[in-house]
Structure formats: structure tokens, C-alpha cells
C-alpha atoms as a PDB file:
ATOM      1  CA  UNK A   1      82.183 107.469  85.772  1.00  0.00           C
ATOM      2  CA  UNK A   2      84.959 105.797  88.188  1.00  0.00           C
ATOM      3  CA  UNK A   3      87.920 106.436  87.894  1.00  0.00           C
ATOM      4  CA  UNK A   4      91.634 107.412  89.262  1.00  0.00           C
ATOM      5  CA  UNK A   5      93.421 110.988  88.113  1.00  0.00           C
ATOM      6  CA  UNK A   6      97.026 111.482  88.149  1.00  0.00           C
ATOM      7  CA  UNK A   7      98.878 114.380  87.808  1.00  0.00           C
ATOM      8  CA  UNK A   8     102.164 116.293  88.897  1.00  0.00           C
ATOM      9  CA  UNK A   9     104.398 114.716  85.952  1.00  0.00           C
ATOM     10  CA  UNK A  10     106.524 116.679  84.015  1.00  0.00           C
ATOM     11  CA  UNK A  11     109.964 117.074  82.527  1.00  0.00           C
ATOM     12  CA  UNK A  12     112.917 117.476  85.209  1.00  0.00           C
ATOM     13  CA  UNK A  13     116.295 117.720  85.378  1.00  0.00           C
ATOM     14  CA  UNK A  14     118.318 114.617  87.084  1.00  0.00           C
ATOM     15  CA  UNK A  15     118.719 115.512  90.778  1.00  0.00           C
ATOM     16  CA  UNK A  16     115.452 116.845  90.296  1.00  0.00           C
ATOM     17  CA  UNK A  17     111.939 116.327  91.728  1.00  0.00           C
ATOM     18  CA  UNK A  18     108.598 116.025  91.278  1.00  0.00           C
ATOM     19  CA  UNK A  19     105.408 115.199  93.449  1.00  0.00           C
ATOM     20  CA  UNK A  20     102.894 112.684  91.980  1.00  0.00           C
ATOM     21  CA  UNK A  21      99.002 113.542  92.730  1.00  0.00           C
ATOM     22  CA  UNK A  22      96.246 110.514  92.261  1.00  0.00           C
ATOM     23  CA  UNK A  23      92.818 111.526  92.949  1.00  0.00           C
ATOM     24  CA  UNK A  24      89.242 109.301  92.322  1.00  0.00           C
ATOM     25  CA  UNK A  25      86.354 110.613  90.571  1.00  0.00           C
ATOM     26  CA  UNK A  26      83.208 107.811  91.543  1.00  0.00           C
ATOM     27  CA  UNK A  27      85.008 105.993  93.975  1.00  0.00           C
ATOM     28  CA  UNK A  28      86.608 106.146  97.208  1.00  0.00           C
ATOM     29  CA  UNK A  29      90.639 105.640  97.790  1.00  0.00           C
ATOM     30  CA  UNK A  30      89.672 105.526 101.249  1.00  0.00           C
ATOM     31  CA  UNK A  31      90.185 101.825 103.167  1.00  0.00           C
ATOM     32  CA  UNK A  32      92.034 100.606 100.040  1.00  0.00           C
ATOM     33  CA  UNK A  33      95.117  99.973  99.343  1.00  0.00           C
ATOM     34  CA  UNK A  34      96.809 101.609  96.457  1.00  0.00           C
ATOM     35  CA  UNK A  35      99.581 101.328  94.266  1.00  0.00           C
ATOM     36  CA  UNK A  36     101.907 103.077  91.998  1.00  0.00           C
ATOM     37  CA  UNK A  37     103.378 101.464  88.741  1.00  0.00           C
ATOM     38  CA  UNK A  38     105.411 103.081  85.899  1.00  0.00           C
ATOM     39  CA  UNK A  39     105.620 101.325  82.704  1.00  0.00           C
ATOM     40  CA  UNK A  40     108.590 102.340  80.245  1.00  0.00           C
ATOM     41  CA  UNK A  41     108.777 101.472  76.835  1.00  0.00           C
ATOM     42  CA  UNK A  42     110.098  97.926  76.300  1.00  0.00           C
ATOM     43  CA  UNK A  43     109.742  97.189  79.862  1.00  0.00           C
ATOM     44  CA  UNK A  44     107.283  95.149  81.707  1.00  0.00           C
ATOM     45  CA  UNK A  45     105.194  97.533  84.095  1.00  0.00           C
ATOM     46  CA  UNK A  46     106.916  97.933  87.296  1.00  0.00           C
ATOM     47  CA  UNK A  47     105.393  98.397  90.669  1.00  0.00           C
ATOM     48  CA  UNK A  48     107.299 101.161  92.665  1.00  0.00           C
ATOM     49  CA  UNK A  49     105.348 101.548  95.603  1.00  0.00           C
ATOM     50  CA  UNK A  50     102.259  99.791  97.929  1.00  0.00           C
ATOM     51  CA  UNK A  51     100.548 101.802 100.414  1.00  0.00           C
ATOM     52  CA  UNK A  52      98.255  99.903 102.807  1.00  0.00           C
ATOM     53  CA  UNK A  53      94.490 101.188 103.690  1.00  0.00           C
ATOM     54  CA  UNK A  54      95.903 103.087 106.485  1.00  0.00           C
ATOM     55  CA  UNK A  55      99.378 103.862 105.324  1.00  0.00           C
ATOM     56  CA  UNK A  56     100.777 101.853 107.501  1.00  0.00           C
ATOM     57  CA  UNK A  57     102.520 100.087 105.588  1.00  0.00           C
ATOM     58  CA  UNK A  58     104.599 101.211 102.803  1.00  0.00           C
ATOM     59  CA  UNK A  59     106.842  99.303 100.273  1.00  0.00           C
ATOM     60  CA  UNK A  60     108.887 100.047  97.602  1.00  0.00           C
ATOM     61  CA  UNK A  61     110.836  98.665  94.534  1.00  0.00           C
ATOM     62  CA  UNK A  62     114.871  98.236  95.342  1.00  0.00           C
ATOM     63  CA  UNK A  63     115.056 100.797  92.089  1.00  0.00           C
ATOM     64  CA  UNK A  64     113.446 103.603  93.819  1.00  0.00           C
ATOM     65  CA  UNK A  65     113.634 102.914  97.819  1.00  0.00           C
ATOM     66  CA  UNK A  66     115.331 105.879  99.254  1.00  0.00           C
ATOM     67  CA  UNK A  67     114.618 108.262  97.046  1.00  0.00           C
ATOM     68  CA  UNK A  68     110.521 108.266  96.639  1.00  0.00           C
ATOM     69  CA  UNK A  69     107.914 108.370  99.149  1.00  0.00           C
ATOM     70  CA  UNK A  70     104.073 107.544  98.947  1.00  0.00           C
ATOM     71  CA  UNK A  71     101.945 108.695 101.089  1.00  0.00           C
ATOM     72  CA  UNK A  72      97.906 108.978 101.534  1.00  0.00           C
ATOM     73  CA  UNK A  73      95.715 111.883 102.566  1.00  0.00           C
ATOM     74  CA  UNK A  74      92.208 112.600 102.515  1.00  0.00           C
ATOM     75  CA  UNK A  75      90.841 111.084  99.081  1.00  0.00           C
ATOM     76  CA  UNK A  76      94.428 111.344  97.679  1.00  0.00           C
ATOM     77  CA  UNK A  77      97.682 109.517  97.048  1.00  0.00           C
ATOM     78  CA  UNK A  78     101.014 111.004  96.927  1.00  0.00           C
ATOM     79  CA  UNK A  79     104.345 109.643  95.104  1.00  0.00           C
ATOM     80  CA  UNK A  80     107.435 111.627  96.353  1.00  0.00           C
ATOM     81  CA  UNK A  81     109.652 111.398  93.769  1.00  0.00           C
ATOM     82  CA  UNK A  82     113.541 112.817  95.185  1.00  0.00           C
ATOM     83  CA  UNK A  83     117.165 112.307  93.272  1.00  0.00           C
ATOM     84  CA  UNK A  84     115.448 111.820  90.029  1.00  0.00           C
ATOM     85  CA  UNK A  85     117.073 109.560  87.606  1.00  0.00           C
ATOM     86  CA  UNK A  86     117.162 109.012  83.488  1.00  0.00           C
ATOM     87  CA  UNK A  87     115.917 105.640  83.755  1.00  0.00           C
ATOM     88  CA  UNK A  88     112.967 106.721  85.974  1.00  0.00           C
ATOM     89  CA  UNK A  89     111.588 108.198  82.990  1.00  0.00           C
ATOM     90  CA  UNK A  90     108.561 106.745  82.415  1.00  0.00           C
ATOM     91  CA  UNK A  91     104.824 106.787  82.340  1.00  0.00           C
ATOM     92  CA  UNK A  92     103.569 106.483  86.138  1.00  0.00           C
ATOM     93  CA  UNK A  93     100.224 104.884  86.732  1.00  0.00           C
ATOM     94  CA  UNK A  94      98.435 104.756  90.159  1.00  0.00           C
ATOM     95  CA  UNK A  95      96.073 101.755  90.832  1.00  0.00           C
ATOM     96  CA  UNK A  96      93.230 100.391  92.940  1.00  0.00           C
ATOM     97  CA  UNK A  97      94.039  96.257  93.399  1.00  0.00           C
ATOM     98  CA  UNK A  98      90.301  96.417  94.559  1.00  0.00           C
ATOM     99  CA  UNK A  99      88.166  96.480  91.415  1.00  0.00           C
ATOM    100  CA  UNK A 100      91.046  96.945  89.445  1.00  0.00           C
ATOM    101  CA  UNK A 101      90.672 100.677  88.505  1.00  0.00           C
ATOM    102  CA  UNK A 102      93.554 102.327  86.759  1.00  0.00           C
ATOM    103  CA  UNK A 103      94.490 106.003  86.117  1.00  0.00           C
ATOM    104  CA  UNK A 104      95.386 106.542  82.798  1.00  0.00           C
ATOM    105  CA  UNK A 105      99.049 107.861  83.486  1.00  0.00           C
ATOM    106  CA  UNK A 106     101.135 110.774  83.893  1.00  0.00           C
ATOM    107  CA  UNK A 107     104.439 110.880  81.975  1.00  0.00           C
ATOM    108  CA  UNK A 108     107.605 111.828  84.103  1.00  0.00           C
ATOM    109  CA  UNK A 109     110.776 112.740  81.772  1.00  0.00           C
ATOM    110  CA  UNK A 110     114.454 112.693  82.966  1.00  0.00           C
ATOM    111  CA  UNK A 111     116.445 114.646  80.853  1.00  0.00           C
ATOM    112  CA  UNK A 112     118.951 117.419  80.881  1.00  0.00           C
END
């Protein structure tokens, strides 16, 4: 079965942080380019970062530049997440453009 596995959410204080993990069962991340969305309730699904094949090239939403950081290793993708907010709280999704594969979340609370 393909697919993409994320993991490393949690509940954190704000200030906090946490490190995002997405791995691929059946498929290969590498010489792709990847992406990570989060999707909160009554929101449209928001992309927060693009990493290029190589990692390269990195881009990220104005709401999170400065604080997160993706990164690629090995069969692995990494989301950095620093100075965590309320409103980040949400469900955070990695993705495959090519063949459109999806994880199927990991939920990242903000809360004191």
C-alpha cells in the first residue's frame, strides 16, 4: 500500500515547539518535491511549506516564515515548527504533488 506517515504532533505550549516527521511506505520521497499543508477547521487548507527534489529550494507561507523550517533527509521530510502560535493549531498534512499521495494528518494543538 502507498502511502505518506506523519508524525511528531502533539499538544504544546505557545513559545513552544515541535518537529514534524513524514515518512512513505510504497513509494519513494526521493526526486520529488513535497509539501506541507495544515487544514484548520473552517479554513481552507493552507500550504505552509514547498521543498524542491533536492531541497534546494524552500518556500513558505507569510504566516509561518521565520519561525518553521522544512527540510529533507534520506526517505524523510522534516517540518521545524519554532515560536509556536494558537492559531497554528491545526491538523498538518504532508503531500506528494506527484501522484497526489496524502498522509492522513497529524494534529498539532496550541494551548496553554
Amino acid at each position: 500500500q502507498m502511502r505518506l506517515v506523519e508524525s511528531g504532533g502533539g499538544l504544546v505550549q505557545p513559545g513552544g515547539s515541535l518537529r514534524l516527521s513524514c515518512a512513505a511506505s510504497g513509494l519513494t520521497l526521493e526526486h520529488y518535491n513535497m509539501q506541507w499543508y495544515r487544514q484548520t477547521p473552517g479554513k481552507e487548507r493552507e500550504l505552509v511549506a514547498h521543498i524542491s527534489w533536492d531541497g534546494g529550494n524552500i518556500t513558505y507561507s507569510e504566516s509561518v516564515k521565520g519561525r518553521f523550517t522544512a527540510s529533507r533527509g534520506g526517505t524523510s521530510v522534516f517540518l521545524q515548527m519554532n515560536s509556536l502560535k494558537p492559531e497554528d493549531t491545526g491538523t498538518y498534512f504532508c503531500a506528494r504533488p506527484a501522484g497526489n499521495f496524502w498522509g492522513q494528518g497529524t494534529q498539532v494543538t496550541v494551548s496553554s
